[in-house]
C-alpha atoms as a PDB file:
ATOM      1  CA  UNK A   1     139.983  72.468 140.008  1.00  0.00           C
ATOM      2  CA  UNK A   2     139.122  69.134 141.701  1.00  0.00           C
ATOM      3  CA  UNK A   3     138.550  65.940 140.447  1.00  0.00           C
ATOM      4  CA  UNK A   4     134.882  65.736 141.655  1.00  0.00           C
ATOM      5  CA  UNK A   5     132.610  64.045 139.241  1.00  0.00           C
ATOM      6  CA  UNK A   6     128.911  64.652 139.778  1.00  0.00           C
ATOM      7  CA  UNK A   7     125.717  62.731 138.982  1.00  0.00           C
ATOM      8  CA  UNK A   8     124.585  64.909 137.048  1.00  0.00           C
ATOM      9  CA  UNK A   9     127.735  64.636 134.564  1.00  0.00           C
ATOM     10  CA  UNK A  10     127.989  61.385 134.681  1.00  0.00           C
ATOM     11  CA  UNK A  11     124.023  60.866 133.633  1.00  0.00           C
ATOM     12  CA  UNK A  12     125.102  63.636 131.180  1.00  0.00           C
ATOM     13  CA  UNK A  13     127.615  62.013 129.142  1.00  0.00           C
ATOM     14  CA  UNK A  14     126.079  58.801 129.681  1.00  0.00           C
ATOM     15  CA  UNK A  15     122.293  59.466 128.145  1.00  0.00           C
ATOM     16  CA  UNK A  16     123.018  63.083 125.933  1.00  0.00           C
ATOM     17  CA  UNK A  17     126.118  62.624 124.640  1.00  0.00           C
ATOM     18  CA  UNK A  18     125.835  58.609 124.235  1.00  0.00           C
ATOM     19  CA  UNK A  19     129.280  57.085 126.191  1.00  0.00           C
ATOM     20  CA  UNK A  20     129.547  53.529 127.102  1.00  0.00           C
ATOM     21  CA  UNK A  21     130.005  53.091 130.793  1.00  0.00           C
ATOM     22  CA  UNK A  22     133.416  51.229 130.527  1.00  0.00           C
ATOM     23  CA  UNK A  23     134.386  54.801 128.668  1.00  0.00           C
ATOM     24  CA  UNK A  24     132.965  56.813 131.261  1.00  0.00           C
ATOM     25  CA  UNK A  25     134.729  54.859 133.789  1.00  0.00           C
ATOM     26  CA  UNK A  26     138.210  54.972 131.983  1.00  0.00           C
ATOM     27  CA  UNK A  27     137.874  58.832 131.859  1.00  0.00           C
ATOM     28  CA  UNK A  28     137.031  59.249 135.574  1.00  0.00           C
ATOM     29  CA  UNK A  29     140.526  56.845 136.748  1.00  0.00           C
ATOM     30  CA  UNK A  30     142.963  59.120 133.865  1.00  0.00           C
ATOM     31  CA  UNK A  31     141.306  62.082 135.217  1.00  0.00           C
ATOM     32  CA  UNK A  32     142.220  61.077 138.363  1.00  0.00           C
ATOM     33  CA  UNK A  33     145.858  59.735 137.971  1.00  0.00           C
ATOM     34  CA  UNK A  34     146.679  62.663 135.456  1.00  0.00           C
ATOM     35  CA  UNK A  35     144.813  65.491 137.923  1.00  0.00           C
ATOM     36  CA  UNK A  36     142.544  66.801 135.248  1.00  0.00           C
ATOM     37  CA  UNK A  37     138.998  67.733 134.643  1.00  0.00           C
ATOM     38  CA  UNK A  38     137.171  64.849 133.082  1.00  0.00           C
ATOM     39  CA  UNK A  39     135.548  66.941 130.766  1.00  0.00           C
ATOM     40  CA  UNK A  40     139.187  68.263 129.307  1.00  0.00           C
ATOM     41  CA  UNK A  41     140.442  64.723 129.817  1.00  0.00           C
ATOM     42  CA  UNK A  42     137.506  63.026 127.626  1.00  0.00           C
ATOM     43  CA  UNK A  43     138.382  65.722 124.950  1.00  0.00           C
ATOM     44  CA  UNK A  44     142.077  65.425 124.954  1.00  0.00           C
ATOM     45  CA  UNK A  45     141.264  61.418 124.496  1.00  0.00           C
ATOM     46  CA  UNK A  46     138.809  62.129 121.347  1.00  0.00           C
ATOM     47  CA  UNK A  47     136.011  60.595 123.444  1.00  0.00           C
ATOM     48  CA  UNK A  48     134.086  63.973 123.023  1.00  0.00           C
ATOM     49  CA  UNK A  49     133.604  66.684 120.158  1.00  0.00           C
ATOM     50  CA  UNK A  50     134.759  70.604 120.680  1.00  0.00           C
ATOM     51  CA  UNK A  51     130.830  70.677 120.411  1.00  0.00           C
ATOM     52  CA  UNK A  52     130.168  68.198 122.688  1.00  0.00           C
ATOM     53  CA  UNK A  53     132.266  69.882 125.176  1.00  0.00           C
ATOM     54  CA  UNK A  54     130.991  73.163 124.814  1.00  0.00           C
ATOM     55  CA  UNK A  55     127.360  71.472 125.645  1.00  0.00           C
ATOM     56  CA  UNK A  56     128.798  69.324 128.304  1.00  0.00           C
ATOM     57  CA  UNK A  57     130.030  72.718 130.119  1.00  0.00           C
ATOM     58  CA  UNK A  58     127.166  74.800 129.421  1.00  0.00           C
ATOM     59  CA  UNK A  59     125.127  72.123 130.966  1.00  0.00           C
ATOM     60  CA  UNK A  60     127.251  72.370 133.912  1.00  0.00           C
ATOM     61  CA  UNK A  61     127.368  75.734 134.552  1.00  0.00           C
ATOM     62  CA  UNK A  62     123.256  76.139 134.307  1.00  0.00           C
ATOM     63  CA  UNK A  63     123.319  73.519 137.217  1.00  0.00           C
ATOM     64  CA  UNK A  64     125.478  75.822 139.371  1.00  0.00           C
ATOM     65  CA  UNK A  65     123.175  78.909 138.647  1.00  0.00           C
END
């Protein structure tokens, strides 16, 4: 998996799930340096629920259909 972060994500977590910018920002450079997904980073950091996860994916996956 790549490290590309979309829009659509990014206005995600930003005005659903209610992350700061700076937090959003932080995710996207670990996600980078560590080669992980940024939604599986932001998890493994506590910045997002199990539930919040599951959304953030499902909300994903709708866009690809």
């Amino acid at each position: 998996m790549n490290n590309f972060v979309s829009r659509e994500m990014i206005f995600y977590l930003f005005k659903e799930v209610g992350l700061e910018e700076s937090s959003i920002e932080l995710g996207i450079k670990l996600s980078i340096k560590n080669n992980s997904p940024l939604p599986i980073l932001l998890w493994s950091y506590g910045m997002l629920t199990i539930e919040e996860l599951d959304k953030l994916y499902s909300f994903l996956f709708q866009k690809m259909e």
